[in-house]
N, C-alpha and C. Protein backbone atom coordinates (compact mmCIF):
# COMPACT_ATOMS: atom_id res chain seq x y z
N UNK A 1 39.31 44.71 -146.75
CA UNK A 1 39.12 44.23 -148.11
C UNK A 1 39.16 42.69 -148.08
N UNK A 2 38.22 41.84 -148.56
CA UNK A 2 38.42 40.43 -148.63
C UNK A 2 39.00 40.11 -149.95
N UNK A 3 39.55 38.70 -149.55
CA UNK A 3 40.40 37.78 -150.53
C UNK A 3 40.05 38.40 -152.20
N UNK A 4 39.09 38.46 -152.65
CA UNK A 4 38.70 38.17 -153.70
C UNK A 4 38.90 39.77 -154.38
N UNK A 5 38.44 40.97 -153.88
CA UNK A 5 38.85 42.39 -154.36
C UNK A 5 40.43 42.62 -154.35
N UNK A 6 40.76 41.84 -153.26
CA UNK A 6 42.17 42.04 -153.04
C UNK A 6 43.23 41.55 -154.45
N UNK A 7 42.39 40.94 -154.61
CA UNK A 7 43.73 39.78 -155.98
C UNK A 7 43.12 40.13 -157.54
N UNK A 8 41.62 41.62 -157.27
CA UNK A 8 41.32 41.35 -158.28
C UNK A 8 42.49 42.32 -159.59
N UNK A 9 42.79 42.52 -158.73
CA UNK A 9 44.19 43.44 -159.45
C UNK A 9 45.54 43.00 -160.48
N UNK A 10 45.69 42.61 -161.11
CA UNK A 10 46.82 41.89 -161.91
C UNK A 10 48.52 42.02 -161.07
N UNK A 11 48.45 43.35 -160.67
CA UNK A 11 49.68 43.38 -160.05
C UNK A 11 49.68 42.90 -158.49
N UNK A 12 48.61 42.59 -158.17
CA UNK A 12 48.61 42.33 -156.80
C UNK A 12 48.29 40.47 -156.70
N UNK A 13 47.90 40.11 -157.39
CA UNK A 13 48.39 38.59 -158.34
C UNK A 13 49.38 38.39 -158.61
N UNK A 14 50.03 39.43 -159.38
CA UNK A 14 51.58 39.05 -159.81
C UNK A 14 52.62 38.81 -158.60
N UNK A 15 52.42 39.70 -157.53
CA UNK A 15 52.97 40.14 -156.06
C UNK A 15 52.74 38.89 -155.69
N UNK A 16 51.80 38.03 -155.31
CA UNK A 16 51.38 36.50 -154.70
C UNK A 16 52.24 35.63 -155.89
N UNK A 17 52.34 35.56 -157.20
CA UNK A 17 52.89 35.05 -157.50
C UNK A 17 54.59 34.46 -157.36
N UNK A 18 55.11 35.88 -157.54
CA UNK A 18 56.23 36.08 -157.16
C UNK A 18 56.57 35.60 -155.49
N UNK A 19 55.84 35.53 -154.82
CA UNK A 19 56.09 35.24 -153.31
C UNK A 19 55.95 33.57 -153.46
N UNK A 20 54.95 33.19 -154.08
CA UNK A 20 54.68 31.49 -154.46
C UNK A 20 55.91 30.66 -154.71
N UNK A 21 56.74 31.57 -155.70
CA UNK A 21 58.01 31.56 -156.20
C UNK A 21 58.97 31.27 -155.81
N UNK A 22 59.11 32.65 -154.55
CA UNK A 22 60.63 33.01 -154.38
C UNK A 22 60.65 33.12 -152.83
N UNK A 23 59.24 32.91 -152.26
CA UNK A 23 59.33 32.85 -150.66
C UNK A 23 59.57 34.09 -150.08
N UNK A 24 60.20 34.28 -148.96
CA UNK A 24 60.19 35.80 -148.55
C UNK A 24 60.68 36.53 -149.43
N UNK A 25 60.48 37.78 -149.50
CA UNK A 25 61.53 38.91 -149.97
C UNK A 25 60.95 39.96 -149.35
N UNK A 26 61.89 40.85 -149.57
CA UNK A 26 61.67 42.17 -149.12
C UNK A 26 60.68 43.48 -149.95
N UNK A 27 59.91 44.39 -149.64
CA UNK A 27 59.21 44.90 -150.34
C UNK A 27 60.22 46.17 -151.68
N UNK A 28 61.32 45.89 -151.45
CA UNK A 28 61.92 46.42 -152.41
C UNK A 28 62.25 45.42 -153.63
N UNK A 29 62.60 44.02 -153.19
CA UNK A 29 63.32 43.04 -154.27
C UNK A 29 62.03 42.78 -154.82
N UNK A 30 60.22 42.81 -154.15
CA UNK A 30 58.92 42.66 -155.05
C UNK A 30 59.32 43.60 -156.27
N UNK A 31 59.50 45.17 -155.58
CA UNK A 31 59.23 46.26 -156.72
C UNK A 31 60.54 46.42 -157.88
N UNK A 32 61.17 45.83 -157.40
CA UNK A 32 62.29 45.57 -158.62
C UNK A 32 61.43 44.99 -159.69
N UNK A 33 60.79 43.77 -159.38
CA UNK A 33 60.23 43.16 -160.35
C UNK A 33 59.00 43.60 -161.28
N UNK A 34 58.94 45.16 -161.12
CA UNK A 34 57.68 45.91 -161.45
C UNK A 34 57.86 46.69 -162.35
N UNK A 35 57.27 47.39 -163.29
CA UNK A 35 57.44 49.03 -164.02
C UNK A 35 56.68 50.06 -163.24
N UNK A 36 56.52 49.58 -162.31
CA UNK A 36 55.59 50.59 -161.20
C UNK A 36 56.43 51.48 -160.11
N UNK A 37 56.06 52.15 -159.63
CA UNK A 37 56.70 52.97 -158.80
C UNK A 37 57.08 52.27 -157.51
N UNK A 38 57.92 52.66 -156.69
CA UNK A 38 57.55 51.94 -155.17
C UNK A 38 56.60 52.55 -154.37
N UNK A 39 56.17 53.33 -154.36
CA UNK A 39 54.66 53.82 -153.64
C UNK A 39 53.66 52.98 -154.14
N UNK A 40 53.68 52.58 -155.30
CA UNK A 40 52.61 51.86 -156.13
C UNK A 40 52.50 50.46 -155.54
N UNK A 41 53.35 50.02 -155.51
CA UNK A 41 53.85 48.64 -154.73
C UNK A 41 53.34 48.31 -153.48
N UNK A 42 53.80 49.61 -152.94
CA UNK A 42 53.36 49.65 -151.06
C UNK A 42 52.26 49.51 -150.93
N UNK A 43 51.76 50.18 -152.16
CA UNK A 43 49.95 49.82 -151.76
C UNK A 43 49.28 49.13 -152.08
N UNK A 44 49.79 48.50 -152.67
CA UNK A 44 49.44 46.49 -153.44
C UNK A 44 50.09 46.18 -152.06
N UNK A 45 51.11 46.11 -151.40
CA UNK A 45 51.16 45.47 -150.61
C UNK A 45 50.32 45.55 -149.07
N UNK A 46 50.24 46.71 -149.35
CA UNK A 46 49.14 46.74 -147.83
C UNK A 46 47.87 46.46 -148.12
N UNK A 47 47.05 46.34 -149.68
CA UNK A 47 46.41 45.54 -149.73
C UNK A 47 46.10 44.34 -149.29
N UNK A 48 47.50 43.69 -149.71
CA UNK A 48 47.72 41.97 -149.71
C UNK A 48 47.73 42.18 -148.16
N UNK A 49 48.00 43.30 -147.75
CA UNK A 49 48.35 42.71 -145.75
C UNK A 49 46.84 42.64 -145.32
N UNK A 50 46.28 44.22 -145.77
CA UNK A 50 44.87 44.12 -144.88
C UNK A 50 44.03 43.00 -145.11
N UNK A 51 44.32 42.17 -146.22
CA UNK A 51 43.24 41.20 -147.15
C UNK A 51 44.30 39.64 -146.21
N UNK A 52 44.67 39.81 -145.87
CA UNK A 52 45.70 38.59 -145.03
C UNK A 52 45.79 37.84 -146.24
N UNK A 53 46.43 38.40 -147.26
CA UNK A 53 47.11 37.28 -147.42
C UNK A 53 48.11 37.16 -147.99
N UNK A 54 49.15 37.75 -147.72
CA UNK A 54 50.49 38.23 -146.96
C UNK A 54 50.82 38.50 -145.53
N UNK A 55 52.17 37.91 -145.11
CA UNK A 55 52.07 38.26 -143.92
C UNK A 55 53.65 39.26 -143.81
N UNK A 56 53.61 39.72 -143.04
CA UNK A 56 55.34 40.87 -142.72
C UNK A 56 55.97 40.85 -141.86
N UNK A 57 57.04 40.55 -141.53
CA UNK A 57 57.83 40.56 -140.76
C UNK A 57 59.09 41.54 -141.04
N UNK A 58 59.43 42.21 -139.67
CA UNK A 58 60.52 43.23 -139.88
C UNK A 58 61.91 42.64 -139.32
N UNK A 59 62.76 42.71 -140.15
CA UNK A 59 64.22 42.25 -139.78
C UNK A 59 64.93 43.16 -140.46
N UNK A 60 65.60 44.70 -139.02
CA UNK A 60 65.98 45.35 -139.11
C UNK A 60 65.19 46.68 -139.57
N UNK A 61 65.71 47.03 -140.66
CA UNK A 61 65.05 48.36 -141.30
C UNK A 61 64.21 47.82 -142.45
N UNK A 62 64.52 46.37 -142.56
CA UNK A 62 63.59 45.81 -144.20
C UNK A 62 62.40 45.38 -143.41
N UNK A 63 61.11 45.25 -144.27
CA UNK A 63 59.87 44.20 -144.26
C UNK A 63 59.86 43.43 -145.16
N UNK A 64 59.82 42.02 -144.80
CA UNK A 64 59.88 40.95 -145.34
C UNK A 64 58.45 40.08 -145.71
N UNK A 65 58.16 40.08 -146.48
CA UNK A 65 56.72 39.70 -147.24
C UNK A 65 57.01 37.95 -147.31
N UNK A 66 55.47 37.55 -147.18
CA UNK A 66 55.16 35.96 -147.39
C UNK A 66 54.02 35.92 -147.68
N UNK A 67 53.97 34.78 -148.36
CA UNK A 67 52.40 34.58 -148.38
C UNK A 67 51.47 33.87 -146.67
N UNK A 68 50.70 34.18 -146.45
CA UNK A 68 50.03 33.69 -145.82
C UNK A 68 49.61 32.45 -145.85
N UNK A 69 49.64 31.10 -145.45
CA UNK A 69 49.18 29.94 -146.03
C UNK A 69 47.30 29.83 -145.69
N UNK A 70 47.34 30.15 -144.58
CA UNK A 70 45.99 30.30 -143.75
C UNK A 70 45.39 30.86 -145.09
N UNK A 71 45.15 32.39 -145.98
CA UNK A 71 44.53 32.74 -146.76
C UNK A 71 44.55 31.95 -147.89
N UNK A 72 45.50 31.27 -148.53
CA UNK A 72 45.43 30.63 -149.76
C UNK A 72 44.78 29.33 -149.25
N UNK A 73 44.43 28.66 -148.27
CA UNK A 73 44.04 27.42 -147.87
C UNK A 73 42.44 27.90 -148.02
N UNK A 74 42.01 29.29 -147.23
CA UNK A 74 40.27 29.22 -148.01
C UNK A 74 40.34 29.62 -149.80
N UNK A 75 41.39 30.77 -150.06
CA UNK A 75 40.95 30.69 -151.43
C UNK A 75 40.77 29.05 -152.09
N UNK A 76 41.74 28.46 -151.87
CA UNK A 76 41.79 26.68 -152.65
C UNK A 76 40.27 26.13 -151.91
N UNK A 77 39.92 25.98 -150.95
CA UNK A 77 38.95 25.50 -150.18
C UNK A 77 37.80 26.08 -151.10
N UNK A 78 37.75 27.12 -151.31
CA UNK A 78 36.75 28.29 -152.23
C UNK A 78 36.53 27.46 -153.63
N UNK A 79 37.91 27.14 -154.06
CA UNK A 79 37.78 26.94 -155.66
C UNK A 79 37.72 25.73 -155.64
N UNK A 80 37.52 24.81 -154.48
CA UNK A 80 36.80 22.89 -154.83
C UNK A 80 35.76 22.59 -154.60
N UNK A 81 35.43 23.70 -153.53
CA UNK A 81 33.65 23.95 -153.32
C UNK A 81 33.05 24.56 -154.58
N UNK A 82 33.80 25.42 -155.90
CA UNK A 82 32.91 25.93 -157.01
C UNK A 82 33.24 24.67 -157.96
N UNK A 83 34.42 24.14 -157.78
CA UNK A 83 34.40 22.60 -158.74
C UNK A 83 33.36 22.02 -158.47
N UNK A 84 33.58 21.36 -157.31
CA UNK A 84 32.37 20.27 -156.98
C UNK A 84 30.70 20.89 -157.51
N UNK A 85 30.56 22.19 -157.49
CA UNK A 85 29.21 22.51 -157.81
C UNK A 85 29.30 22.68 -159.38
N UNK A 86 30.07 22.67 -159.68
CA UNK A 86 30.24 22.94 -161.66
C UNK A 86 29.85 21.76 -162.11
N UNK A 87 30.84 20.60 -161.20
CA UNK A 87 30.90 19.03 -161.64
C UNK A 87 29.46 18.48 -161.90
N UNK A 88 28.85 18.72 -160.91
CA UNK A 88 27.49 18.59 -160.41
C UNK A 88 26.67 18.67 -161.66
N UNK A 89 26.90 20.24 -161.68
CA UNK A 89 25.99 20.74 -162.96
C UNK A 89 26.43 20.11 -164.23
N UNK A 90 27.44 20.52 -164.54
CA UNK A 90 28.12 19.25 -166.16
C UNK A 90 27.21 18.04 -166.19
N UNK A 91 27.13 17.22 -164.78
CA UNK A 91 26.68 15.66 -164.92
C UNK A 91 25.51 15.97 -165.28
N UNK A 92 24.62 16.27 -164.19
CA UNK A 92 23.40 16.72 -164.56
C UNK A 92 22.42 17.10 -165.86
N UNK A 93 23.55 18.52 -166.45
CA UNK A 93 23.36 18.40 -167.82
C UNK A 93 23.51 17.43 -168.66
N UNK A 94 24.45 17.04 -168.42
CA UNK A 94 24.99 15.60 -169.48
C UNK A 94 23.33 14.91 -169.52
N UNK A 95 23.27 14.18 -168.12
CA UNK A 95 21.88 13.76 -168.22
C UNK A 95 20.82 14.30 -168.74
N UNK A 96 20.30 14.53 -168.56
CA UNK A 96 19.16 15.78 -169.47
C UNK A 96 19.44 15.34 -170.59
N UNK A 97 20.49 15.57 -171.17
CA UNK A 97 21.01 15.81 -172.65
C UNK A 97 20.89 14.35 -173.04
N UNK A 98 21.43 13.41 -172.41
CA UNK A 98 21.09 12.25 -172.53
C UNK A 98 19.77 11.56 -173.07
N UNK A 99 19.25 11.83 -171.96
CA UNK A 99 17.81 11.44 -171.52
C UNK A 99 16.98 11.65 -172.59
N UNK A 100 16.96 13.18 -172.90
CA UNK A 100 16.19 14.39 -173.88
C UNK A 100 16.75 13.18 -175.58
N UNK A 101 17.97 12.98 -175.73
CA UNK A 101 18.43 12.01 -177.07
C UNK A 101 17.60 10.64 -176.96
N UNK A 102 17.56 9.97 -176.22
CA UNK A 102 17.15 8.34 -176.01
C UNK A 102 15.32 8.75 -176.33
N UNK A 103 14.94 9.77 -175.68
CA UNK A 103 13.40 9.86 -176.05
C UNK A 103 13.75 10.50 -177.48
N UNK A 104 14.50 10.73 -178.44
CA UNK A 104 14.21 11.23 -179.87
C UNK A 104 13.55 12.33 -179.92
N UNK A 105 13.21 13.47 -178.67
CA UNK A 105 13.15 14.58 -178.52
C UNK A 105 13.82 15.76 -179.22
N UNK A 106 15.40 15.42 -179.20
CA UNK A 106 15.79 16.46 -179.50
C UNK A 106 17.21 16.13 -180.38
N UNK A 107 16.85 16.19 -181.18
CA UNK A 107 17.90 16.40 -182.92
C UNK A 107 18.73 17.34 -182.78
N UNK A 108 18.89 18.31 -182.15
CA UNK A 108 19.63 19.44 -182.57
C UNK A 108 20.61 18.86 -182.12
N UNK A 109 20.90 17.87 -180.39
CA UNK A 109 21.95 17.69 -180.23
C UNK A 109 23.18 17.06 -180.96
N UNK A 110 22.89 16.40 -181.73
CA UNK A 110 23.95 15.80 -182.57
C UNK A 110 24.50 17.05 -182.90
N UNK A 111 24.14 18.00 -183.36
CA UNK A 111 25.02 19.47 -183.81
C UNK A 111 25.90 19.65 -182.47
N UNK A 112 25.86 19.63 -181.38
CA UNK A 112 26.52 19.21 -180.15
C UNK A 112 27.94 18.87 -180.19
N UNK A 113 27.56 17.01 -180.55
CA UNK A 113 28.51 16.17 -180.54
C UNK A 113 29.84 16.40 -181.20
């Protein structure tokens, strides 16, 4: 499952959140924080594992959950590469819009402003 199906889940967002938070914990102190079952949990969490972005470590009989930094470094990488192309487009438009006013083309924009 990649990054993006993986988180499209609210509780499996909330799970990354909570780790953003509170740093390791164990997959029981996540499901405390839930109205969900702990089976329900486990499988948000092996989501987040197969999708890397969580990682687990076992100490003892517990698994200890983290976020992955490696995965949140392309999601962020992801979301400045869709800025920079939004930015792009905004200016662009702006221009146009500009341009389209100074030639007295187009009136409607003041309804715009």
């Amino acid at each position: 499952m990649d990054l993006f199906s993986a988180l499209a889940d609210h509780n499996r967002r909330r799970i990354i959140e909570i780790l953003a938070s509170r740093g390791q914990l164990s997959a029981s102190q996540i499901s405390g924080k839930f109205n969900v079952s702990p089976p329900a949990i486990s499988q948000h969490l092996k989501v987040l594992r197969e999708a890397k972005l969580v990682k687990v470590a076992k100490k003892a009989q517990m698994r200890l959950y983290r976020i992955n930094p490696d995965s949140m470094s392309k999601l962020e990488g992801w979301a400045h590469k869709m800025k920079k192309v939004w930015n792009y487009m905004f200016d662009r438009m702006d221009q146009l819009l500009k341009s389209g006013e100074k030639k007295g083309g187009v009136k409607w924009l003041k309804i715009l402003k």
